[in-house]
PDB file of N, CA and C in Angstrom:
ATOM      1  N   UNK A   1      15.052  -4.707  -0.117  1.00  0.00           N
ATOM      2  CA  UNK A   1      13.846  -3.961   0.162  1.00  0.00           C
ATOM      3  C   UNK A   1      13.907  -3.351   1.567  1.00  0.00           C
ATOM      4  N   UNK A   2      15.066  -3.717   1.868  1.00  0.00           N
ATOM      5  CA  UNK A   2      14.889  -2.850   3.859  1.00  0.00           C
ATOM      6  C   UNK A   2      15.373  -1.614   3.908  1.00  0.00           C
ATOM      7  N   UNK A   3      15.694  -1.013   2.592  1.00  0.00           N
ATOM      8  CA  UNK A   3      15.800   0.346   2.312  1.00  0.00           C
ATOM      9  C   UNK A   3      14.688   1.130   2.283  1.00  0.00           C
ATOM     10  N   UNK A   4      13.516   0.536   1.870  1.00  0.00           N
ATOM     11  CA  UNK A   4      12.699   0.957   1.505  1.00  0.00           C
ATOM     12  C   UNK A   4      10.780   1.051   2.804  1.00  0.00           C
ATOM     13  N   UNK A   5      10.476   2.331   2.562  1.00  0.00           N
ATOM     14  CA  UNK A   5       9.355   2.445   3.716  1.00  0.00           C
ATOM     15  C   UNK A   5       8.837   1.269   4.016  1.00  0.00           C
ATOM     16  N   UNK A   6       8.384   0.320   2.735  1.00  0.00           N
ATOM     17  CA  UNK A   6       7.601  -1.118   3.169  1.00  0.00           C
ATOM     18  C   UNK A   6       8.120  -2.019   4.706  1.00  0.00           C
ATOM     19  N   UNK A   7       8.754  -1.891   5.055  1.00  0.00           N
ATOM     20  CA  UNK A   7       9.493  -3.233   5.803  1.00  0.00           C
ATOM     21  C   UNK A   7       8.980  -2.643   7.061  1.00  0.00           C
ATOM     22  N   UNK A   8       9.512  -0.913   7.398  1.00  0.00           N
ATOM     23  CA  UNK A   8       9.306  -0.354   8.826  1.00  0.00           C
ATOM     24  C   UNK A   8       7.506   0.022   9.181  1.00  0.00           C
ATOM     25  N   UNK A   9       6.945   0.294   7.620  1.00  0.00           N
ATOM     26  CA  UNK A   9       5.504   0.454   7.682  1.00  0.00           C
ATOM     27  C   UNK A   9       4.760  -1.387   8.200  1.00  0.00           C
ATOM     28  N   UNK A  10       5.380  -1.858   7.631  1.00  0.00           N
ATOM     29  CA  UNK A  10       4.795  -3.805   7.905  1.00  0.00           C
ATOM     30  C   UNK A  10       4.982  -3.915   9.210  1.00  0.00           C
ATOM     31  N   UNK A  11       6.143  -3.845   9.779  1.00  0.00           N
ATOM     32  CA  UNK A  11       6.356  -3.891  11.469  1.00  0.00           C
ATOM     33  C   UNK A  11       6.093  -3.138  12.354  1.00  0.00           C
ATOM     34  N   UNK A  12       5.153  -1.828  11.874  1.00  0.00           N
ATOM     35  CA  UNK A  12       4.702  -1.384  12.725  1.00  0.00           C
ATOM     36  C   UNK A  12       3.078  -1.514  13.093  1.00  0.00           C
ATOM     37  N   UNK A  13       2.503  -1.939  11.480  1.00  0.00           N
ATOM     38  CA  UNK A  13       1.151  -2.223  11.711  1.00  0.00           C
ATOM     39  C   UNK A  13       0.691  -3.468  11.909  1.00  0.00           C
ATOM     40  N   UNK A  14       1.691  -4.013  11.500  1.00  0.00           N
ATOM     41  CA  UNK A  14       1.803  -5.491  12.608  1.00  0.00           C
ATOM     42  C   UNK A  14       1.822  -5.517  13.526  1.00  0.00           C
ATOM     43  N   UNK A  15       2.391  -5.097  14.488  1.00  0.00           N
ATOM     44  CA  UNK A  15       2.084  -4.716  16.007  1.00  0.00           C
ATOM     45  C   UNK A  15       1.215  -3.932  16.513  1.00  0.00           C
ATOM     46  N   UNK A  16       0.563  -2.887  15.754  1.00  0.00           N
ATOM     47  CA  UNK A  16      -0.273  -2.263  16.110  1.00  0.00           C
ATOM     48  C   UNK A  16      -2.101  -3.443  16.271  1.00  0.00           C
ATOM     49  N   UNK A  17      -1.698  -4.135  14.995  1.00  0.00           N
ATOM     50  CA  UNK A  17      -2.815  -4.927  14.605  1.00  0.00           C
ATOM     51  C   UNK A  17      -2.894  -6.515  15.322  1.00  0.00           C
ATOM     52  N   UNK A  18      -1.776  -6.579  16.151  1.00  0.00           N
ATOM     53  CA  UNK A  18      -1.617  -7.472  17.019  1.00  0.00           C
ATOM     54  C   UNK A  18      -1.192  -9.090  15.877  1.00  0.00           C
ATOM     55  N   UNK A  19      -1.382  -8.705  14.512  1.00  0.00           N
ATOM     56  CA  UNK A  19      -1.122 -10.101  13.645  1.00  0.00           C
ATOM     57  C   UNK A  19       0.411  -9.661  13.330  1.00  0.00           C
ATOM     58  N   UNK A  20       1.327 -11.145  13.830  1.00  0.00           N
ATOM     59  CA  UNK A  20       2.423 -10.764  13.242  1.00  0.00           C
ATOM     60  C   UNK A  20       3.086 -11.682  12.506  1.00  0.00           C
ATOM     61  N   UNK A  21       3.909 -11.401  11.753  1.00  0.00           N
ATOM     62  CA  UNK A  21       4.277 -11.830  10.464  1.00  0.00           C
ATOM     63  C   UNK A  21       5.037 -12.822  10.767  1.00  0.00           C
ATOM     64  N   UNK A  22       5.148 -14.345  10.636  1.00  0.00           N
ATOM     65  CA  UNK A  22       6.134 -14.889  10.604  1.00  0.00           C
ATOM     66  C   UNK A  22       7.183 -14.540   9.592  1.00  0.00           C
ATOM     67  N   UNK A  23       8.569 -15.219  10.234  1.00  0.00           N
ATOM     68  CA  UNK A  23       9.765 -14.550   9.559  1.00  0.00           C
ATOM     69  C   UNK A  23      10.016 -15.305   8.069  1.00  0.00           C
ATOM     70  N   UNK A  24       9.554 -16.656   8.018  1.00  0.00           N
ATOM     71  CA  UNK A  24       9.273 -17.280   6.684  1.00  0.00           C
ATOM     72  C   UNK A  24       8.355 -16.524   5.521  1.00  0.00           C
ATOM     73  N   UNK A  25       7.471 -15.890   6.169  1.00  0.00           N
ATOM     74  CA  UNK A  25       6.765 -15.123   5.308  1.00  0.00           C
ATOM     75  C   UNK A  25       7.091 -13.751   5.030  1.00  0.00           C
ATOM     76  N   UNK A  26       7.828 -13.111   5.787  1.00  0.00           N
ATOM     77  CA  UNK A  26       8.073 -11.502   5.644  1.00  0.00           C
ATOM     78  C   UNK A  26       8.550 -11.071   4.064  1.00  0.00           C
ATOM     79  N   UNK A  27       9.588 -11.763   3.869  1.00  0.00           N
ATOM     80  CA  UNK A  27      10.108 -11.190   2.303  1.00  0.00           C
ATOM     81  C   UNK A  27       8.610 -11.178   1.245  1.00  0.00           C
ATOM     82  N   UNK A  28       7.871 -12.308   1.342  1.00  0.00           N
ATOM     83  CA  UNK A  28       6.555 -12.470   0.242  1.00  0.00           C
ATOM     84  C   UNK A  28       6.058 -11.098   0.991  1.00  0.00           C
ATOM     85  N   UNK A  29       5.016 -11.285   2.147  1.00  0.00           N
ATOM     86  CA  UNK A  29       4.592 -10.084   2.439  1.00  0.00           C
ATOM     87  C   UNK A  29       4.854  -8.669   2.275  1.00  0.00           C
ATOM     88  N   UNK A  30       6.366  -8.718   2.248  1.00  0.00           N
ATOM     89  CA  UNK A  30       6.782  -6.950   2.148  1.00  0.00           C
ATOM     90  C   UNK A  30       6.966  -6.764   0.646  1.00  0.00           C
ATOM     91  N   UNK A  31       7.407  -7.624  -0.749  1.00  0.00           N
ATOM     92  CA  UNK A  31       6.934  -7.530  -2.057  1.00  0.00           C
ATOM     93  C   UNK A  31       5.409  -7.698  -2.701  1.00  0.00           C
ATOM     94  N   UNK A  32       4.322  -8.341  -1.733  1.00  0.00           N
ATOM     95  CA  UNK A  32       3.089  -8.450  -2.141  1.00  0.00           C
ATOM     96  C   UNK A  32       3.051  -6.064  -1.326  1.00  0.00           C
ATOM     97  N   UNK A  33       3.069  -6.335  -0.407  1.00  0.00           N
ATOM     98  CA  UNK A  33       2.892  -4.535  -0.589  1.00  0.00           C
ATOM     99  C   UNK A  33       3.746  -3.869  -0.893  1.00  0.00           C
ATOM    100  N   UNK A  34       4.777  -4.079  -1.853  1.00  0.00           N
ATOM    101  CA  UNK A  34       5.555  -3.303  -2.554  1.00  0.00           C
ATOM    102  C   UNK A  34       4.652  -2.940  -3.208  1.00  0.00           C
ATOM    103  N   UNK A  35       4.350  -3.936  -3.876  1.00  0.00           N
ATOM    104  CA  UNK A  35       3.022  -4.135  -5.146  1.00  0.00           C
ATOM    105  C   UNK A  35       2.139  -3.287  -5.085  1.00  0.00           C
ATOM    106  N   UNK A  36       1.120  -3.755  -4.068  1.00  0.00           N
ATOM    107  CA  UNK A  36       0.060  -2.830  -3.682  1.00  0.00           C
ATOM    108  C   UNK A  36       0.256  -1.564  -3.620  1.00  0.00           C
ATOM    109  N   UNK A  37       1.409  -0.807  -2.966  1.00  0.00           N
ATOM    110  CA  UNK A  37       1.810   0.023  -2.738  1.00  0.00           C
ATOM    111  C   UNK A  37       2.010   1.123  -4.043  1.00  0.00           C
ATOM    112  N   UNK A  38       2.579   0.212  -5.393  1.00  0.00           N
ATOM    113  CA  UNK A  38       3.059   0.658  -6.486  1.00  0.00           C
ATOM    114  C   UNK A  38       1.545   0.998  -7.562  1.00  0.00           C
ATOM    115  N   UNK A  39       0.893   0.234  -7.138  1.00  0.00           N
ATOM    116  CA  UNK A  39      -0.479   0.099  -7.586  1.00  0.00           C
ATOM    117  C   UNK A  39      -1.267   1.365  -7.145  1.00  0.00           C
ATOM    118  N   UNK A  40      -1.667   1.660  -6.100  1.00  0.00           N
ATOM    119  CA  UNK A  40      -2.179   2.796  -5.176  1.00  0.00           C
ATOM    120  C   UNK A  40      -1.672   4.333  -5.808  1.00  0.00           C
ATOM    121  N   UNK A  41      -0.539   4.341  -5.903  1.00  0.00           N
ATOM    122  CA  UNK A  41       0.091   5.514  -6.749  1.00  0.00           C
ATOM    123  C   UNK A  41       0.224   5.727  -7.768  1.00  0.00           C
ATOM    124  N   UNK A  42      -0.532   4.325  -8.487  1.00  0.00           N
ATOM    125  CA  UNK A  42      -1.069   5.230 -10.164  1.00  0.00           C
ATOM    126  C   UNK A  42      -2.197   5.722 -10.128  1.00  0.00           C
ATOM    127  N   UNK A  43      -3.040   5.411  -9.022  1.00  0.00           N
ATOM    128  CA  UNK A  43      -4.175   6.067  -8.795  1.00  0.00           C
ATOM    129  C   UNK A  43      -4.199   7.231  -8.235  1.00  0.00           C
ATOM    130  N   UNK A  44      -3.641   7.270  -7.241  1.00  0.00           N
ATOM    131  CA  UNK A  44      -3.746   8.825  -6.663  1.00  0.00           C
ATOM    132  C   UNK A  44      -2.643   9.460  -7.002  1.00  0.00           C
ATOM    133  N   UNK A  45      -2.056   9.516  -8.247  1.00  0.00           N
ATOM    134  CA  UNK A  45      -1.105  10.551  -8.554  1.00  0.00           C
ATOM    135  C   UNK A  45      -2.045  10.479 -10.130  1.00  0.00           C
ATOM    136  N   UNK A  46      -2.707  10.147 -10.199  1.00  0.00           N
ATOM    137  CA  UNK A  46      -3.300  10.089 -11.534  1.00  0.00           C
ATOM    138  C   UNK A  46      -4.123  11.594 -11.752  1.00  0.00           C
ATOM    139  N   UNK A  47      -2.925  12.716 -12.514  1.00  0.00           N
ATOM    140  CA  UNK A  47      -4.191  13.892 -12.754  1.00  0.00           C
ATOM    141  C   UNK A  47      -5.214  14.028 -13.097  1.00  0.00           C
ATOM    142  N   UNK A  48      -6.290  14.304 -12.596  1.00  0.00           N
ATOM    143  CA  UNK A  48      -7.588  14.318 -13.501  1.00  0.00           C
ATOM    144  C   UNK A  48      -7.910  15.934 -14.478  1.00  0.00           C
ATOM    145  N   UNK A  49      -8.343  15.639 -15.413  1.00  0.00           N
ATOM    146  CA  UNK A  49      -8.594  16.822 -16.186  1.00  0.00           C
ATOM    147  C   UNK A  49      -9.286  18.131 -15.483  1.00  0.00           C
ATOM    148  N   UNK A  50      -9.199  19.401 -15.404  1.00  0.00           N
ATOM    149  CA  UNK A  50      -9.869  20.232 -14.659  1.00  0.00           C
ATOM    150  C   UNK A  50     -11.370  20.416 -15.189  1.00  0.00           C
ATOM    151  N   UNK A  51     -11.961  19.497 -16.189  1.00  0.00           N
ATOM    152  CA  UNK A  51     -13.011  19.763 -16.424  1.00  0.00           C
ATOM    153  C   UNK A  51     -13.937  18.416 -15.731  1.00  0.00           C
ATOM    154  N   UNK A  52     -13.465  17.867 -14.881  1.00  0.00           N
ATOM    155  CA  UNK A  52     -13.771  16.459 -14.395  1.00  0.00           C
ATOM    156  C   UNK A  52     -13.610  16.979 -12.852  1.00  0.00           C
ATOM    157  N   UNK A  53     -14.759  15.949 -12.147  1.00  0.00           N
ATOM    158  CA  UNK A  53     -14.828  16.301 -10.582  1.00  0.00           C
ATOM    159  C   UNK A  53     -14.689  14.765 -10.275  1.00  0.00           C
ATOM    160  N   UNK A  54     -13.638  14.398  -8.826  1.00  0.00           N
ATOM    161  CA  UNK A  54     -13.974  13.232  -8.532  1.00  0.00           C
ATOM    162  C   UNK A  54     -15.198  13.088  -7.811  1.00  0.00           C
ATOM    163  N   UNK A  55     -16.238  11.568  -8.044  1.00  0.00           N
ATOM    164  CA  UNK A  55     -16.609  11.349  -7.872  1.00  0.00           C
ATOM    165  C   UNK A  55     -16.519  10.829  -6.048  1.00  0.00           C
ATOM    166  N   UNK A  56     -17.470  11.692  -5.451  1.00  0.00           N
ATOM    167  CA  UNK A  56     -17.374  11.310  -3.620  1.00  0.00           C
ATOM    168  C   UNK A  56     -17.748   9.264  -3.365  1.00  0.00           C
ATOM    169  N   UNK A  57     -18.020   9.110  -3.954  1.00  0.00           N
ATOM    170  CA  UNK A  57     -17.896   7.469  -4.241  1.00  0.00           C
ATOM    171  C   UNK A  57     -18.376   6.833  -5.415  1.00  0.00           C
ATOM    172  N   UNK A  58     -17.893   5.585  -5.093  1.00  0.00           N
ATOM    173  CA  UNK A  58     -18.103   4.638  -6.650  1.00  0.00           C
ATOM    174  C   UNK A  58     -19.468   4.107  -6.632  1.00  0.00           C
ATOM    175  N   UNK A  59     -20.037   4.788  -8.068  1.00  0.00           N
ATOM    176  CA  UNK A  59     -21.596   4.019  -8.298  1.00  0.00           C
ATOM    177  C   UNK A  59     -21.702   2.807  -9.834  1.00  0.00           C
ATOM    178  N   UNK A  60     -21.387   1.684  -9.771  1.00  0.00           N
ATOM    179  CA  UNK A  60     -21.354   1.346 -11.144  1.00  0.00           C
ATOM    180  C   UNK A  60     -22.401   1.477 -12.073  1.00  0.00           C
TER     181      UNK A  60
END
């Protein structure tokens, strides 16, 4: 996975955010936001029909 954006995006907002990752935990952490990551982009690559407007927020 150190090919991949996750690892350099984790170590940088880790430092930015002052919480940093122990090294026991990094591999879980950088596959839990693989995840997330993989998740996020079925959503926003998700076309919506041109007869549909997104909604400016969620009302259930």
């Amino acid at each position: 996975m150190k090919n991949d954006p996750v690892a350099p995006y984790l170590e940088a907002a880790s430092a930015l955010l002052g919480l940093p990752i122990q090294d026991r935990h990094r591999d879980a952490v950088e596959a839990a936001f693989a995840v997330l990551l993989a998740q996020g982009r079925l959503v926003t690559e998700f076309a919506l029909p041109e007869h549909i407007e997104a909604a400016p927020r969620y009302q259930p």
